[in-house]
N, C-alpha and C. Protein backbone atom coordinates (compact mmCIF):
# COMPACT_ATOMS: atom_id res chain seq x y z
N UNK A 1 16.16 -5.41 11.72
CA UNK A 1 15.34 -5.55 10.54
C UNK A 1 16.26 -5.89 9.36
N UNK A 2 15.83 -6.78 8.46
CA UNK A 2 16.51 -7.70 7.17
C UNK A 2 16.33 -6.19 6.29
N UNK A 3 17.80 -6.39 4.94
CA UNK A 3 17.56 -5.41 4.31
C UNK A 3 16.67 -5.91 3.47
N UNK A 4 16.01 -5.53 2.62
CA UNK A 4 15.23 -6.18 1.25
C UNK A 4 15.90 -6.47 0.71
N UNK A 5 15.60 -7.77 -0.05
CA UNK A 5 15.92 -8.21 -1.56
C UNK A 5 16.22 -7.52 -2.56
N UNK A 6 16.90 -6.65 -3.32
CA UNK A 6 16.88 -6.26 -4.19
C UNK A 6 17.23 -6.90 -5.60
N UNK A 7 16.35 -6.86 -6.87
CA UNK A 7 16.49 -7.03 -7.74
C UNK A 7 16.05 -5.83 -8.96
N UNK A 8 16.57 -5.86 -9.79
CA UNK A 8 16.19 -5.13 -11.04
C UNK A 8 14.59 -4.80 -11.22
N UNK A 9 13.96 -4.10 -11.08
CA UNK A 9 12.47 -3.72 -11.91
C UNK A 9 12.60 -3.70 -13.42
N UNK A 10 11.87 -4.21 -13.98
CA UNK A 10 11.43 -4.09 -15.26
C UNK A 10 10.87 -3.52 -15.71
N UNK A 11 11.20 -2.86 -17.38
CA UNK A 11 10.60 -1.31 -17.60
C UNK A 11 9.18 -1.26 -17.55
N UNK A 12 8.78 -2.28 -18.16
CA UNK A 12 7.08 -2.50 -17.84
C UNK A 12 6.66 -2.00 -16.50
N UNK A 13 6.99 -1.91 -15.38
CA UNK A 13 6.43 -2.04 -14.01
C UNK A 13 5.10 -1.28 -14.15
N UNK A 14 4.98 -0.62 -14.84
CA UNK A 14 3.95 0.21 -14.96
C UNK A 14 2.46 -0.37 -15.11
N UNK A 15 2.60 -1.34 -16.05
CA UNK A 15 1.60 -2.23 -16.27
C UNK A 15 1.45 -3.24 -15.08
N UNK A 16 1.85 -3.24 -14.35
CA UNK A 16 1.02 -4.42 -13.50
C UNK A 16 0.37 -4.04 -12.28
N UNK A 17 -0.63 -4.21 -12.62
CA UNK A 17 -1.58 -3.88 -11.50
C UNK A 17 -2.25 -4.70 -10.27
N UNK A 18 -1.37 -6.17 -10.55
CA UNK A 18 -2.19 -7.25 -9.62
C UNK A 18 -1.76 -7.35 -8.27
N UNK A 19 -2.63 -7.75 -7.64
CA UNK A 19 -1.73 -7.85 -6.09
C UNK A 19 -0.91 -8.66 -5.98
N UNK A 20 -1.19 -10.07 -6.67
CA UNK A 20 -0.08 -10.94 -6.78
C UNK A 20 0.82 -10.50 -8.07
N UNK A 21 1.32 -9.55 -8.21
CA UNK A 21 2.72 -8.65 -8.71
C UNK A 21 3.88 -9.22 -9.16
N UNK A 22 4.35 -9.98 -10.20
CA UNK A 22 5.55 -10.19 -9.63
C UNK A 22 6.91 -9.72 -10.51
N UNK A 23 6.36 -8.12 -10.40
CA UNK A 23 7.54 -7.21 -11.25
C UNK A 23 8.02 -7.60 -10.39
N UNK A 24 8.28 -7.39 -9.13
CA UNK A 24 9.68 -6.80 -8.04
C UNK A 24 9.74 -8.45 -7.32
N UNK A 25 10.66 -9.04 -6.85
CA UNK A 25 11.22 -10.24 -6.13
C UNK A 25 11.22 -9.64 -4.85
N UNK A 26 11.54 -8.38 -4.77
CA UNK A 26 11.82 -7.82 -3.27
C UNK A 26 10.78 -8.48 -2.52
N UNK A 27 11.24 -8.20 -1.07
CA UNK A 27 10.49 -9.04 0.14
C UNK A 27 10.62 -7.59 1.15
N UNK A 28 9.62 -7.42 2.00
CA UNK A 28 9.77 -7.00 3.61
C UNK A 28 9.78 -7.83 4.37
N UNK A 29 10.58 -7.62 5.21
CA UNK A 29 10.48 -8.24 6.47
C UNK A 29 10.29 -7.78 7.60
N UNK A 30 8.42 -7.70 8.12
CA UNK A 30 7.74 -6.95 9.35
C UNK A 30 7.98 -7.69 10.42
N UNK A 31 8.08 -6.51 11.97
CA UNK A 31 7.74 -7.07 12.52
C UNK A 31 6.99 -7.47 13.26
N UNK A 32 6.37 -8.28 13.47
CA UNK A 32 5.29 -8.91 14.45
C UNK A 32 4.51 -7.93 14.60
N UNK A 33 4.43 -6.80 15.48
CA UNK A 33 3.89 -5.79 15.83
C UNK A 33 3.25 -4.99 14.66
N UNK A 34 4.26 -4.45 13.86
CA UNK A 34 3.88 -4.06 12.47
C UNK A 34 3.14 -4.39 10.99
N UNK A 35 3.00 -6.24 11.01
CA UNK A 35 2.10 -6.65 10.44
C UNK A 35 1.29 -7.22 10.98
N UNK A 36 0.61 -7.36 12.53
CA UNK A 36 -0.55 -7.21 13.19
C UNK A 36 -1.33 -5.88 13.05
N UNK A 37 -0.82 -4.88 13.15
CA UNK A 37 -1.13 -3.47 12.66
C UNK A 37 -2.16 -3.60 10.90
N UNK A 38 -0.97 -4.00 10.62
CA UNK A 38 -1.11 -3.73 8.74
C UNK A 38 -2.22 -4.65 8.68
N UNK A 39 -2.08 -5.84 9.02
CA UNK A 39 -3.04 -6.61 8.74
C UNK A 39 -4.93 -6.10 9.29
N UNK A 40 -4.61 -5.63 10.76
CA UNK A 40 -5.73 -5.37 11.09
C UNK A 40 -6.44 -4.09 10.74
N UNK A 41 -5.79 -3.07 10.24
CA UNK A 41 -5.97 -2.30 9.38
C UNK A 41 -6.89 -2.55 8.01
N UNK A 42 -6.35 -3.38 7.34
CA UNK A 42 -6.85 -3.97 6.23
C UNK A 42 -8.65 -4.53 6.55
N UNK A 43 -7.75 -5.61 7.19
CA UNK A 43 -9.46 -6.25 7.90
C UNK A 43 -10.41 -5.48 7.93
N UNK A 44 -10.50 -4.03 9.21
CA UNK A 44 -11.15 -3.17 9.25
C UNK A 44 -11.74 -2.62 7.49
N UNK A 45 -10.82 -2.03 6.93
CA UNK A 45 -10.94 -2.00 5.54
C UNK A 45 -12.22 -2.86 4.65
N UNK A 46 -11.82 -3.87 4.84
CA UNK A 46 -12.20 -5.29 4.06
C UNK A 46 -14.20 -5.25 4.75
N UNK A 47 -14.07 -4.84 6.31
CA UNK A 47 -15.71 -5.18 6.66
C UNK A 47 -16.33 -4.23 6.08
N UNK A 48 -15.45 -2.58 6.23
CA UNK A 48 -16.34 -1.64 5.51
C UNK A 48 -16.86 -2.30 3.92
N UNK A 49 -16.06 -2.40 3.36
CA UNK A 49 -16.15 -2.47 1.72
C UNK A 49 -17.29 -3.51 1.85
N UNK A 50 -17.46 -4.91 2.67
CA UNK A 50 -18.49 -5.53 2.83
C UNK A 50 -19.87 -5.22 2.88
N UNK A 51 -19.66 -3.99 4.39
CA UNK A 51 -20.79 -3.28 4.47
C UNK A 51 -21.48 -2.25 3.35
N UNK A 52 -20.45 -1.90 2.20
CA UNK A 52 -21.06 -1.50 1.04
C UNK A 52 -22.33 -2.25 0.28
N UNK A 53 -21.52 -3.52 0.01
CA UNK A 53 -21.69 -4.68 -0.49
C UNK A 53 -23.39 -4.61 -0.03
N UNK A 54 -23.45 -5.15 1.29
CA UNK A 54 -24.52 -5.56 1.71
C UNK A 54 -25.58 -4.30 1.87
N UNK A 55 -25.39 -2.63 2.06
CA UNK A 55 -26.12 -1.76 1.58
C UNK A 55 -26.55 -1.89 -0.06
N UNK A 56 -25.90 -1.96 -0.87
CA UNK A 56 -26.49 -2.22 -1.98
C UNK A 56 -27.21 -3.20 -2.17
N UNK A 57 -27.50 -4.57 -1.47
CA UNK A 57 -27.84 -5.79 -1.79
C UNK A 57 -29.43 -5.29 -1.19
N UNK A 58 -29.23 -4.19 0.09
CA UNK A 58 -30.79 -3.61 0.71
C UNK A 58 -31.14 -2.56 0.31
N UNK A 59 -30.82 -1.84 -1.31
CA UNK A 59 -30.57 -1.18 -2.01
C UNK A 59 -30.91 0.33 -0.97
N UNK A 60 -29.64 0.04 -0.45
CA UNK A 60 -30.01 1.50 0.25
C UNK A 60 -29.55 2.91 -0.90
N UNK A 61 -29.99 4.12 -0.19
CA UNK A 61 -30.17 5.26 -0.57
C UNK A 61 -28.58 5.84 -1.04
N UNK A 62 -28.67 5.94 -2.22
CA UNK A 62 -27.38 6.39 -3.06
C UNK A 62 -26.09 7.08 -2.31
N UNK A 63 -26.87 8.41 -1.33
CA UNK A 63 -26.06 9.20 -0.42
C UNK A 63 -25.33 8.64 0.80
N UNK A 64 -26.06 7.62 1.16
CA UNK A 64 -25.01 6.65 1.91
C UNK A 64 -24.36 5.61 1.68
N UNK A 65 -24.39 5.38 0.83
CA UNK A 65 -23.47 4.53 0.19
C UNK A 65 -22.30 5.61 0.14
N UNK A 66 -22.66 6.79 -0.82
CA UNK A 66 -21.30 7.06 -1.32
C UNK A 66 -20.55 7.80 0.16
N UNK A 67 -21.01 8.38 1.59
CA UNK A 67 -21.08 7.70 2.07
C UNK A 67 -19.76 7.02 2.92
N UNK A 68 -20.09 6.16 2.88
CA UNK A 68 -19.36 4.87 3.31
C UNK A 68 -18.35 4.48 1.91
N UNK A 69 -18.42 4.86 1.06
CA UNK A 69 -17.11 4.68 0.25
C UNK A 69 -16.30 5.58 0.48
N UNK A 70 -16.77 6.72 0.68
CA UNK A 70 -15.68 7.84 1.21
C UNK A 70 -15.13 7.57 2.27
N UNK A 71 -15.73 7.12 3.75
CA UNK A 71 -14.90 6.43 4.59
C UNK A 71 -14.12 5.57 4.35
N UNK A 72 -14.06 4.31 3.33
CA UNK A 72 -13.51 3.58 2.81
C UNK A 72 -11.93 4.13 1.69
N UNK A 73 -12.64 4.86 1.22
CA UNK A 73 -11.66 5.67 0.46
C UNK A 73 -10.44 6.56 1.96
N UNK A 74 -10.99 6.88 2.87
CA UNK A 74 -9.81 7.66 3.61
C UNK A 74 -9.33 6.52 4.38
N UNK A 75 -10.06 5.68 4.48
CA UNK A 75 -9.61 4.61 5.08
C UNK A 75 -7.78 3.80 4.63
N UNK A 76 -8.14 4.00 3.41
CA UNK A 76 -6.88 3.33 2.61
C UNK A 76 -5.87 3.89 2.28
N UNK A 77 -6.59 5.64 2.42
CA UNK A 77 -5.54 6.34 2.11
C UNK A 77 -4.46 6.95 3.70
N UNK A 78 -5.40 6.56 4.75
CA UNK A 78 -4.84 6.24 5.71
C UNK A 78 -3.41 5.39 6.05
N UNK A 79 -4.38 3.84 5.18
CA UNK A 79 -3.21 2.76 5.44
C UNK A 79 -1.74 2.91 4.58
N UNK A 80 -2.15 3.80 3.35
CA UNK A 80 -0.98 4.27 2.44
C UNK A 80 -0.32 4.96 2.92
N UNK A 81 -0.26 6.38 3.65
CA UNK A 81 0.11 7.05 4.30
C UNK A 81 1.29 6.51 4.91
N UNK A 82 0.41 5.68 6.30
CA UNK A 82 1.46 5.22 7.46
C UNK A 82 2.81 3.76 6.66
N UNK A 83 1.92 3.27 6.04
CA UNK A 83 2.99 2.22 4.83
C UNK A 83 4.25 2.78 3.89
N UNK A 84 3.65 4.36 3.56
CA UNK A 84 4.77 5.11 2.79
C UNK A 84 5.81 5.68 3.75
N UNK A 85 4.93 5.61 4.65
CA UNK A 85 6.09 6.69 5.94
C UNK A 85 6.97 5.46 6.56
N UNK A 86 6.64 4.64 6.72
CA UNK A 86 7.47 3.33 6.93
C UNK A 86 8.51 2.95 6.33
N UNK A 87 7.95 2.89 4.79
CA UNK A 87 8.96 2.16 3.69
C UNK A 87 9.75 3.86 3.41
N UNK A 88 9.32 5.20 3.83
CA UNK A 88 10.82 5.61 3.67
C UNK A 88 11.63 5.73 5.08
N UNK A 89 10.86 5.45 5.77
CA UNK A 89 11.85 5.51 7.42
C UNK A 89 13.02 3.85 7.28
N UNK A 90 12.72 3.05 6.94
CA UNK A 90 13.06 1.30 6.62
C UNK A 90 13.26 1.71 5.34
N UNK A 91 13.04 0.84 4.39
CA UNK A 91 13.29 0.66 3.54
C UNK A 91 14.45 1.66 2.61
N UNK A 92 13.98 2.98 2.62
CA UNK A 92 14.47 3.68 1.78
C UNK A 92 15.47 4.39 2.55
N UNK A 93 15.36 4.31 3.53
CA UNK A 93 16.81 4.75 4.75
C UNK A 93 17.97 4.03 4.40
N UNK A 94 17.45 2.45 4.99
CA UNK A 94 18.61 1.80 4.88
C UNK A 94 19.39 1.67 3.36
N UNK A 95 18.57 1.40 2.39
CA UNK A 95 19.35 1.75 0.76
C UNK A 95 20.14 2.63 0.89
N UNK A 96 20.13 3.78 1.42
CA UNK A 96 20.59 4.85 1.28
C UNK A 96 21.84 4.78 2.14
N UNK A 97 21.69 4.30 3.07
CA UNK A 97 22.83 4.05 4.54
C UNK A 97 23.89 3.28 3.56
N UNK A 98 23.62 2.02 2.98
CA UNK A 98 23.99 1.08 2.23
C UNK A 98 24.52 1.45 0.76
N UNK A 99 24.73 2.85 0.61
CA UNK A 99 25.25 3.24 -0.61
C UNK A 99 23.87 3.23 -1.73
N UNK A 100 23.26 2.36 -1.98
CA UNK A 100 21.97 2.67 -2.93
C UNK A 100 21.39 3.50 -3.14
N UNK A 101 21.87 4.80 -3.60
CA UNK A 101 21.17 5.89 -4.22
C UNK A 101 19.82 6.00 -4.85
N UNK A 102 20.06 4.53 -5.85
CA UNK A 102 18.94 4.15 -6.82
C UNK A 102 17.59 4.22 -6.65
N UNK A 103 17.65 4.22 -5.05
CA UNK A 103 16.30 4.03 -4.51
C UNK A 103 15.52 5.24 -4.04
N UNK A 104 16.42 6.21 -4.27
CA UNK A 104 15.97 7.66 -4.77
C UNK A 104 15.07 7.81 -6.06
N UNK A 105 15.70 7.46 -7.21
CA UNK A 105 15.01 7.65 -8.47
C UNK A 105 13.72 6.53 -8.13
N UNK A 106 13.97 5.78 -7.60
CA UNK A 106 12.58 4.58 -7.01
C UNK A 106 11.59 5.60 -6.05
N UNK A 107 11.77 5.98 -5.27
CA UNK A 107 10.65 6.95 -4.38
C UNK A 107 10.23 7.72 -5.30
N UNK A 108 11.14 8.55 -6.09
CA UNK A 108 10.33 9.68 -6.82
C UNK A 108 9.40 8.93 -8.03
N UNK A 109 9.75 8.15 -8.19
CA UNK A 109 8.82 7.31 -9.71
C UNK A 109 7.71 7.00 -8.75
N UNK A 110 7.84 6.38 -7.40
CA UNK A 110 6.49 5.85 -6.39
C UNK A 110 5.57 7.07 -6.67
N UNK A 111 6.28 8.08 -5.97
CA UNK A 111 5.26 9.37 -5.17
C UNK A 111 4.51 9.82 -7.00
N UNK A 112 5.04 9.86 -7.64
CA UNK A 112 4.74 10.35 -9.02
C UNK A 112 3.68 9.47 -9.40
N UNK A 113 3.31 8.31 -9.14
CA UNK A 113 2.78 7.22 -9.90
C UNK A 113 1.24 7.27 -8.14
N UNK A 114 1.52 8.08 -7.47
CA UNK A 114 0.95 7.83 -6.34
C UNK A 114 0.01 9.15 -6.50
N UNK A 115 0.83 10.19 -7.04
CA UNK A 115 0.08 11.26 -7.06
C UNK A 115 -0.75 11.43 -8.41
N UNK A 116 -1.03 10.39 -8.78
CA UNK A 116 -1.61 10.81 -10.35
C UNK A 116 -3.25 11.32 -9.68
């Protein structure tokens, strides 16, 4: 596995909330196996949130909806989970193997900004 890119974060990081992001330059590099996972994960994700979509459009009954957002909601917090446990098994290992301490004060700003 490639180490990441590292570049500087900017103090702002805080403010950006888009998926297309582009405080950080960093890159992962998955493999095969691991972003077939991630990806199909998501997907799954993506039909529920649909199936919201289309309960409201047959204005179903308030209690199932919410419901199915709550599945949706553990759903993601699922995919966060196994993604955080990753990026510190990878990611934040190897920094560390590699002398990069820094990426200490980086996890704890994550988990902090994760646990709000």
């Amino acid at each position: 596995m490639s180490q990441d890119n590292e570049k500087q974060q900017p103090e702002n990081m805080e403010t950006c909330n888009e998926a297309s992001c582009e405080c950080s330059n960093r890159t992962k590099e998955r493999s095969p196996k691991e972003y077939k996972d991630m990806m199909n994960r998501l997907k799954r994700i993506e039909g529920q949130v649909r199936g919201i979509q289309g309960m409201i459009e047959k204005d179903a009954y308030c209690t199932d909806v919410l419901i199915q957002v709550a599945a949706v909601n553990a759903a993601l917090n699922s995919f966060s989970k196994a993604l955080l446990a990753n990026h510190i098994h990878s990611c934040v290992a190897d920094n560390i193997r590699a002398g990069n301490d820094e990426v200490i004060d980086e996890l704890v700003i994550l988990l902090e900004k994760l646990m709000k």
